[in-house]
Each structure stands twice: as C-alpha cells, then as structure tokens.
Protein backbone atom coordinates (compact mmCIF):
# COMPACT_ATOMS: atom_id res chain seq x y z
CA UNK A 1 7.02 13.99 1.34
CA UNK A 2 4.64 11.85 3.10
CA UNK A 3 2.37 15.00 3.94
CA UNK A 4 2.77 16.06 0.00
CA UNK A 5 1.04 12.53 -0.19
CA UNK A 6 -1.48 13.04 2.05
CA UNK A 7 -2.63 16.62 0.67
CA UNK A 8 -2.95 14.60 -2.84
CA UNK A 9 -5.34 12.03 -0.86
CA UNK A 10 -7.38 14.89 -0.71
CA UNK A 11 -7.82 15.29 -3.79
CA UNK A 12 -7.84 11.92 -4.79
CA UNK A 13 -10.47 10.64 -3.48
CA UNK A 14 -12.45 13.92 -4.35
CA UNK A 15 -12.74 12.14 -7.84
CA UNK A 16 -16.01 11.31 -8.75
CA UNK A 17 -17.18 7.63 -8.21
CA UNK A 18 -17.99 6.64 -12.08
CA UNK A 19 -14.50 7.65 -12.76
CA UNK A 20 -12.96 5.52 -9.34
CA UNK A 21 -14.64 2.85 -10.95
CA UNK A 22 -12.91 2.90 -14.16
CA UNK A 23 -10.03 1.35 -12.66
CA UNK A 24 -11.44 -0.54 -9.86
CA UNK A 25 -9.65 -3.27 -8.33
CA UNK A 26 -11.34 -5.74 -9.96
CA UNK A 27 -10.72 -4.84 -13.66
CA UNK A 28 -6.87 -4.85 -13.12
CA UNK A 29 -4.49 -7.61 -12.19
CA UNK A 30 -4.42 -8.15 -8.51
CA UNK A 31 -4.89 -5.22 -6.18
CA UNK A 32 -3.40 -2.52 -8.32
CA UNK A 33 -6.15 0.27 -9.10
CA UNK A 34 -9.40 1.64 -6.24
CA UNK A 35 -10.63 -0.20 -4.04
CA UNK A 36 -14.16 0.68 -3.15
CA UNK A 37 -16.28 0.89 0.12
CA UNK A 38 -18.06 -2.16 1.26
CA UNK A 39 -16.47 -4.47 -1.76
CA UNK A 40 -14.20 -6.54 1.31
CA UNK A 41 -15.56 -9.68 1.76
CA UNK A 42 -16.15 -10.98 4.94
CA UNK A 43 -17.11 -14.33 6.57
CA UNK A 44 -18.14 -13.40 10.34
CA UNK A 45 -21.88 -14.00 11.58
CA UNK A 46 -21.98 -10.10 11.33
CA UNK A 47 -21.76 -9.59 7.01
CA UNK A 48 -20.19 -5.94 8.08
CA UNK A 49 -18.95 -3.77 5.32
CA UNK A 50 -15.91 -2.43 5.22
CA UNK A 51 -15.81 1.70 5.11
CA UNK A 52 -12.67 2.17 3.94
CA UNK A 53 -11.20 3.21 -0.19
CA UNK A 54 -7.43 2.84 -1.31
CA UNK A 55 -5.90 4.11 -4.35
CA UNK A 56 -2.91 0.85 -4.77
CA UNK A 57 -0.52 2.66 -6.90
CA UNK A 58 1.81 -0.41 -8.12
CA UNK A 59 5.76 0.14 -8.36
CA UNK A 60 6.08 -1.14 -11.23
CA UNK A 61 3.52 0.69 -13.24
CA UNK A 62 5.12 4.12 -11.55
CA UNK A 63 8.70 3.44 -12.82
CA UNK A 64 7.16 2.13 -15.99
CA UNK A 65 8.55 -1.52 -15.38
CA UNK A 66 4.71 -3.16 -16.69
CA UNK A 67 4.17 -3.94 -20.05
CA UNK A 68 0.60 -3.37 -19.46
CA UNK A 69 0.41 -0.85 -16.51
CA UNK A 70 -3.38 0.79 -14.63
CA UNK A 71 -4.04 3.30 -16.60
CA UNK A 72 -4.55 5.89 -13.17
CA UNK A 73 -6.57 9.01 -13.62
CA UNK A 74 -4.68 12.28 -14.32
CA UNK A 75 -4.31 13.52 -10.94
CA UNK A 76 -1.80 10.76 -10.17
CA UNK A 77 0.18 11.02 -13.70
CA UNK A 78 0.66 14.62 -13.36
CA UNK A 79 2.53 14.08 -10.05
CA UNK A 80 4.40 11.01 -11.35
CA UNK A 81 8.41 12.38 -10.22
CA UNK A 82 6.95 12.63 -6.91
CA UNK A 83 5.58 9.36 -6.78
CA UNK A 84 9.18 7.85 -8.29
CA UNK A 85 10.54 9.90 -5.64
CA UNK A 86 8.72 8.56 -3.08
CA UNK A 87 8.61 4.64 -3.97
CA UNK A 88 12.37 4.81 -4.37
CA UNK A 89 12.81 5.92 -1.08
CA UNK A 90 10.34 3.66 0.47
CA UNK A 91 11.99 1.06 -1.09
CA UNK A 92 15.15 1.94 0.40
CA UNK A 93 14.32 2.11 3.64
CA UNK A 94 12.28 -1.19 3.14
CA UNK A 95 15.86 -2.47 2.47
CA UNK A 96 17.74 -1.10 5.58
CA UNK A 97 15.37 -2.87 7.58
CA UNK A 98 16.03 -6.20 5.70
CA UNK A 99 19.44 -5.60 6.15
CA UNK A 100 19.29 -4.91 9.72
CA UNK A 101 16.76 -7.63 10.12
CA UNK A 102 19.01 -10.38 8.07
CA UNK A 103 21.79 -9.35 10.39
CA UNK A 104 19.90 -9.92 13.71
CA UNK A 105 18.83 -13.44 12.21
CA UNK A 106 21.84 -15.06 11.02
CA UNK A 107 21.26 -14.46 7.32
CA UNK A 108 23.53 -12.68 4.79
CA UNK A 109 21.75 -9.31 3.98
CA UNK A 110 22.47 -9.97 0.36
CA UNK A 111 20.12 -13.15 0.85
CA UNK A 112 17.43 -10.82 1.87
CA UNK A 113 17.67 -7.68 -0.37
CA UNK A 114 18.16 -9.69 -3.63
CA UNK A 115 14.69 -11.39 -3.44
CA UNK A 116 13.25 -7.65 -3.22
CA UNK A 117 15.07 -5.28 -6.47
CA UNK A 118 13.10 -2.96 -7.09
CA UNK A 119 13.95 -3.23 -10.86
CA UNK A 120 12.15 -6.70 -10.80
CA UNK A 121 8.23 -7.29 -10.81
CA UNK A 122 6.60 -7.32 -7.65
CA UNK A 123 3.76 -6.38 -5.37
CA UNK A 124 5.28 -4.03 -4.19
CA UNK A 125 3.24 -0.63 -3.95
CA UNK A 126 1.97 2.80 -2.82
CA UNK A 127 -1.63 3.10 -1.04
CA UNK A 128 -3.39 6.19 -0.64
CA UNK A 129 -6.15 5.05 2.03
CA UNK A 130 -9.75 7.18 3.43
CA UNK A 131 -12.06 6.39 6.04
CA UNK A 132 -14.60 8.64 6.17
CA UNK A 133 -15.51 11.08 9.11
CA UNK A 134 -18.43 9.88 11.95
CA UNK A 135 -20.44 12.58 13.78
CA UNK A 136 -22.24 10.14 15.63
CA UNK A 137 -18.72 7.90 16.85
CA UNK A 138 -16.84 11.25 17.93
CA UNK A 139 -20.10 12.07 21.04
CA UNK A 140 -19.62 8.61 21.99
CA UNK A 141 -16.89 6.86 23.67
CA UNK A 142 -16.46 3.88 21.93
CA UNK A 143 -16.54 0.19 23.52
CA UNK A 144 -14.68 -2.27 21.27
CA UNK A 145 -17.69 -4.03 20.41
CA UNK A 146 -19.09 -0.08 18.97
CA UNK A 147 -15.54 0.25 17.40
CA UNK A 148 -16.04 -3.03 15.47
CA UNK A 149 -19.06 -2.34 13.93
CA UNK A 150 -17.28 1.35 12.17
CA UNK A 151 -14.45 -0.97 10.52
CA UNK A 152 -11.91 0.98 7.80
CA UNK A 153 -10.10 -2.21 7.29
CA UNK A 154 -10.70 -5.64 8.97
CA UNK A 155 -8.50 -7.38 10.51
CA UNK A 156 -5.53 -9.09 8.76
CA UNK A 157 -1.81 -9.80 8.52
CA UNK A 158 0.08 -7.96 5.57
CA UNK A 159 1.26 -9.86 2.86
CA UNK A 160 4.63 -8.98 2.49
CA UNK A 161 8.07 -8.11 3.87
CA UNK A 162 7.83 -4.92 5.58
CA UNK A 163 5.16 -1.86 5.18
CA UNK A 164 5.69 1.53 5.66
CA UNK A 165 2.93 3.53 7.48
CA UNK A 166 2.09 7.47 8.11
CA UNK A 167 -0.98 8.19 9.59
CA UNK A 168 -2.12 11.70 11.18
CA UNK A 169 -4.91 10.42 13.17
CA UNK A 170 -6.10 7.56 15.58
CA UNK A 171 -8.19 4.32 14.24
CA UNK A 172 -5.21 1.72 13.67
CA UNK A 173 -5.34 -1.18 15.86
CA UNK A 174 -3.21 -4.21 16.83
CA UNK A 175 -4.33 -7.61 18.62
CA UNK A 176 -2.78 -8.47 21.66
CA UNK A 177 -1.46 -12.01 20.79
CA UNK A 178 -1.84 -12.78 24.36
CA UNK A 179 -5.22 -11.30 25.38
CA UNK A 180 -6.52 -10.95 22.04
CA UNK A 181 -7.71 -7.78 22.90
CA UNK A 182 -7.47 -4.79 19.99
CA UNK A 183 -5.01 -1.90 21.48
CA UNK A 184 -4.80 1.59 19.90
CA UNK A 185 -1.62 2.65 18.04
CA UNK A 186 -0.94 5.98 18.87
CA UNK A 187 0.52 8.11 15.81
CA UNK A 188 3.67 9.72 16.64
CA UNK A 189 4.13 13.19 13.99
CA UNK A 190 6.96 12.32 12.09
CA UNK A 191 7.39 9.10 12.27
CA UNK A 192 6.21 5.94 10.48
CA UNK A 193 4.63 2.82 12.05
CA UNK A 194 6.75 -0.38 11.00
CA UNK A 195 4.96 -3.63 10.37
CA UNK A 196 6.66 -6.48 9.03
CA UNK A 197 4.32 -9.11 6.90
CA UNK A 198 3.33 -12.65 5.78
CA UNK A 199 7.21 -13.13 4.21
CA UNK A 200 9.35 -12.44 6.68
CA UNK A 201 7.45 -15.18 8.91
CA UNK A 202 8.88 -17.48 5.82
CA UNK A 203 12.15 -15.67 5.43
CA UNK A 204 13.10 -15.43 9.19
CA UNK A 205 11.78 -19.24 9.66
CA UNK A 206 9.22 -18.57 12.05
CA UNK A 207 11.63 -16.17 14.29
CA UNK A 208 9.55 -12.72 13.75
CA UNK A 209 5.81 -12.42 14.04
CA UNK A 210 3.54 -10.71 11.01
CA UNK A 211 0.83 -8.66 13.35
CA UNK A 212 -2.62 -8.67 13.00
CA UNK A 213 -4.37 -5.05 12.63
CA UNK A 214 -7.13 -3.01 11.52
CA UNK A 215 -8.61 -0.04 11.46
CA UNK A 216 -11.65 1.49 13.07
CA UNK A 217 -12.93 4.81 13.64
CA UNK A 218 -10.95 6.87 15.55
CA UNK A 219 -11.28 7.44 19.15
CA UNK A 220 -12.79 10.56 20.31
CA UNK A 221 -13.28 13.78 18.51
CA UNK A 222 -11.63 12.54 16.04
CA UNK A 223 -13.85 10.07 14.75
CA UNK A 224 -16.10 13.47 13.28
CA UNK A 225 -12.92 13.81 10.58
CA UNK A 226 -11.68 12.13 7.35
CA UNK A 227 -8.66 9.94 8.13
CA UNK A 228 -6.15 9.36 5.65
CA UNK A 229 -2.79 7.41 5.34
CA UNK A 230 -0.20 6.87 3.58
CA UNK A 231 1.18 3.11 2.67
CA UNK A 232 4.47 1.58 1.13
CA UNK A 233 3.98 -2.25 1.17
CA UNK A 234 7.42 -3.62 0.50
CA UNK A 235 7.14 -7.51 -0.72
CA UNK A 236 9.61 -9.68 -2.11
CA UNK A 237 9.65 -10.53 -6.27
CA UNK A 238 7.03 -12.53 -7.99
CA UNK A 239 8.78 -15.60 -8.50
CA UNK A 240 10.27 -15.41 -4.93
CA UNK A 241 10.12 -18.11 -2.94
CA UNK A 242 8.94 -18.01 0.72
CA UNK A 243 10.85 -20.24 2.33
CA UNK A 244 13.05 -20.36 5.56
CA UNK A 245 16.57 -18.25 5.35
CA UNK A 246 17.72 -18.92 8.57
CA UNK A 247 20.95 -21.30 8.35
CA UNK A 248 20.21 -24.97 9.19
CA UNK A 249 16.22 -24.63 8.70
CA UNK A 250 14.74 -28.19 6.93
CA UNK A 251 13.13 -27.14 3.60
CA UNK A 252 9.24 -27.40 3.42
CA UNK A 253 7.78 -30.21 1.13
CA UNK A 254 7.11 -29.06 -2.64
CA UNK A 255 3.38 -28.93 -2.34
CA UNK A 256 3.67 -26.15 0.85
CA UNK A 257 5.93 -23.86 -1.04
CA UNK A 258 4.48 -20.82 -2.29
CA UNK A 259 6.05 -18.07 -4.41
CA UNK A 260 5.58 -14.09 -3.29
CA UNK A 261 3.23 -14.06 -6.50
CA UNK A 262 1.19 -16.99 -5.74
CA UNK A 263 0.47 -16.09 -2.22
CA UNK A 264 -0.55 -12.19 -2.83
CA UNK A 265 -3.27 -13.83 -5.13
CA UNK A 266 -4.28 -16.47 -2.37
CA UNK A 267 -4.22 -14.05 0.28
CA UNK A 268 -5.90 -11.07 -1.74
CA UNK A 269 -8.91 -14.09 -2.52
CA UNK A 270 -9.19 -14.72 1.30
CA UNK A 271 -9.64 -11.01 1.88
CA UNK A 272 -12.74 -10.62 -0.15
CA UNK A 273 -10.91 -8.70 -3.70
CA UNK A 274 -11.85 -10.45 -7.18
CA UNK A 275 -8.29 -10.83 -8.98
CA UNK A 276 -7.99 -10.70 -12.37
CA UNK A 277 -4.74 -12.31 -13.17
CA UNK A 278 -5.34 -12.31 -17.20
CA UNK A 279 -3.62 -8.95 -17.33
C-alpha cells in the first residue's frame, strides 16, 4: 500500500502552487495541510532554505474524528478508503511496537497503548514528502559540508512516539551521537525505517533515545531524481501527559510537565512552522 502512496505523491504534488497554498500549513491548526519549500525556519549562521514539501494528512480529519477538519484538495478525498486503510494499519503497527517496547521496559502495555487510541484526538498523521531532483549534486560526489547546503529537511528529533518510514531512494541521514558525524540510511525495498520520537524519551524515562535526522540530497546518481516518502507519525493523545512510565521513576515538578498537545505546538514553533491554534 505504501507504493499506492507513493504513486499518489506523484500526483500530489503535481498540483499547482496557488491551489497548495490554499491549505498551507499556516492557515490550519498546527501542521495539518502543505508545507511549502523554503518556509522552515532556521537559526544557523548559514539562513539555508529548506527544499523539501509535505502534504500532513491528519488522522483525525481522515476518519472524520475533527469537528473542523483541512479541507484537502480532491485528489486526496477521492482516495479517502485507502487512506483509512492505511492510517489504521499504521496505527496498528505503531501499537505492536509500544507493546513490545512497554514490555522490554517494565511497563504494562496497556499503560502505553491507552495514551495513543486512535479514536481520540491527536497528532497523529500521514505525510506525503518531495525533494526535488539535482542535476548538478548527482556529477558530484558529495562532501558533507556540499550535502548540507541541498537540505530536504533539517535536522531534528520527531515529536512523537514512533514514526513509520518508506522511502525508495537515498538522502535520509542520522547523527552519530558519538562522532556527531551524519551517516547514510540505506533503504531496504520492503521494509520501513523505525524511529521512535520526543515521547517515548518521556514515556520510557530517559531509557530509549529519540534520533536526530535529516534529509539531504541523495548520494550519487540519484540525486538527478525526485525523492519521495511516505510517513506515519504515531504520537500519543492531546491531553497526554509526557511523563516517566517506568515503575519507581520520581515525577517531574508541575511547571516541566508538558502534555503531547502542548509540546507538538512548542516543538512545531522551534522548527520554523507558524501554528494557528484558533482552529
């Protein structure tokens, strides 16, 4: 289903601009709607601009659950069992890993996978990402400082629980937290990467690690193509919150708690998108 997803990338992003715009990021609560080229905001000496667009397709708008939903372009209504299909799934397999995770931590699964039902309002959601195709990067052999200056995606930490990646192509990236040196992930066909997020740093007390990333031009001859992904970000409910699970952990102060709600917003500031939280 994943490759159904990334045929309807294709097309998505095919739409003209004016229209993208429509529901940009920026006139929709939080991250839900398209995100734009260059729009990340960025605080190194460098002021680079980002290269790469998402369609965020929230859950809860898909399965109908928001009283005041993105109104997506036709394209993505017209393929709406799919993308129940799909989320469903995601979800799913978003909580296996909880459960397994929960299990390997010394928490009751049920402590994990009730803070994320998928019935219940969340950030959870579907991206649909593009980096455009470089001529120039794919007769060069890129250094990291070239790589860094063709960014997709800076770098960052996810936000959530777990995500859910397919990618076809080369470009993602994760920090070495030892060397701090950016490695390539190699996509594997068939498979998704696994990243767990922000959350499960807070759920798991401090036990599992949320990995920094990004995403760069591709290495190679590959860098000449359009890359294109597909993302489930799985994150725990809105008025979840992120605090230690772990049996005998000393609960954080009042003032340093956060809920899953409060910190998307917080997080989604740092990273340079305008949030409109009156819808």
């Amino acid at each position: 289903m994943a490759n159904k997803l990334e045929a309807l990338s294709h097309q998505a992003f095919r739409i003209p601009l004016e229209q993208k715009q429509e529901v940009a990021v920026a006139r929709y609560r939080s991250l839900f709607g398209y995100k734009a080229a260059g729009i990340v905001a960025q605080h190194d000496p460098y002021k680079r601009h980002d290269r790469g667009e998402f369609w965020n397709l929230s859950k809860d708008d898909i399965l109908g659950q928001h009283e005041n939903p993105v109104p997506y372009p036709p394209i993505f209504q017209d393929v709406r069992p799919m993308l129940i299909d799909y989320i469903q799934k995601a979800h799913n397999i978003g909580m296996l890993i909880l459960e397994i995770l929960a299990s390997r931590l010394g928490i009751k699964p049920e402590e994990m996978t009730s803070r994320h039902k998928i019935q219940c309002e969340s950030g959870d959601h579907l991206r649909l990402a593009f980096g455009p195709g470089d001529y120039e990067a794919a007769n060069t052999e890129l250094t990291r400082s070239e790589a860094e200056t063709r960014i997709n995606t800076f770098a960052h930490t996810d936000f959530g629980s777990v995500t859910l990646l397919f990618n076809w192509m080369g470009g993602l990236q994760i920090e070495n937290p030892e060397t701090k040196a950016w490695e390539w992930v190699l996509p594997i066909p068939g498979c998704a990467i696994l990243n767990l997020g922000d959350a499960m740093v807070e759920f798991s007390g401090g036990t599992v690690s949320s990995g920094k990333h990004r995403v760069v031009a591709a290495p190679g001859e590959q860098a000449a193509y359009n890359r294109y992904s597909v993302v489930y970000f799985v994150r725990p409910e809105n008025d979840v919150v992120l605090e230690s699970l772990t049996p005998g952990t000393i609960p954080k102060p009042e003032d340093e708690r956060w809920t899953a709600g409060e910190w998307v917003d917080m997080r989604s500031r740092q990273f340079g998108h305008t949030i409109n939280t009156a819808n």
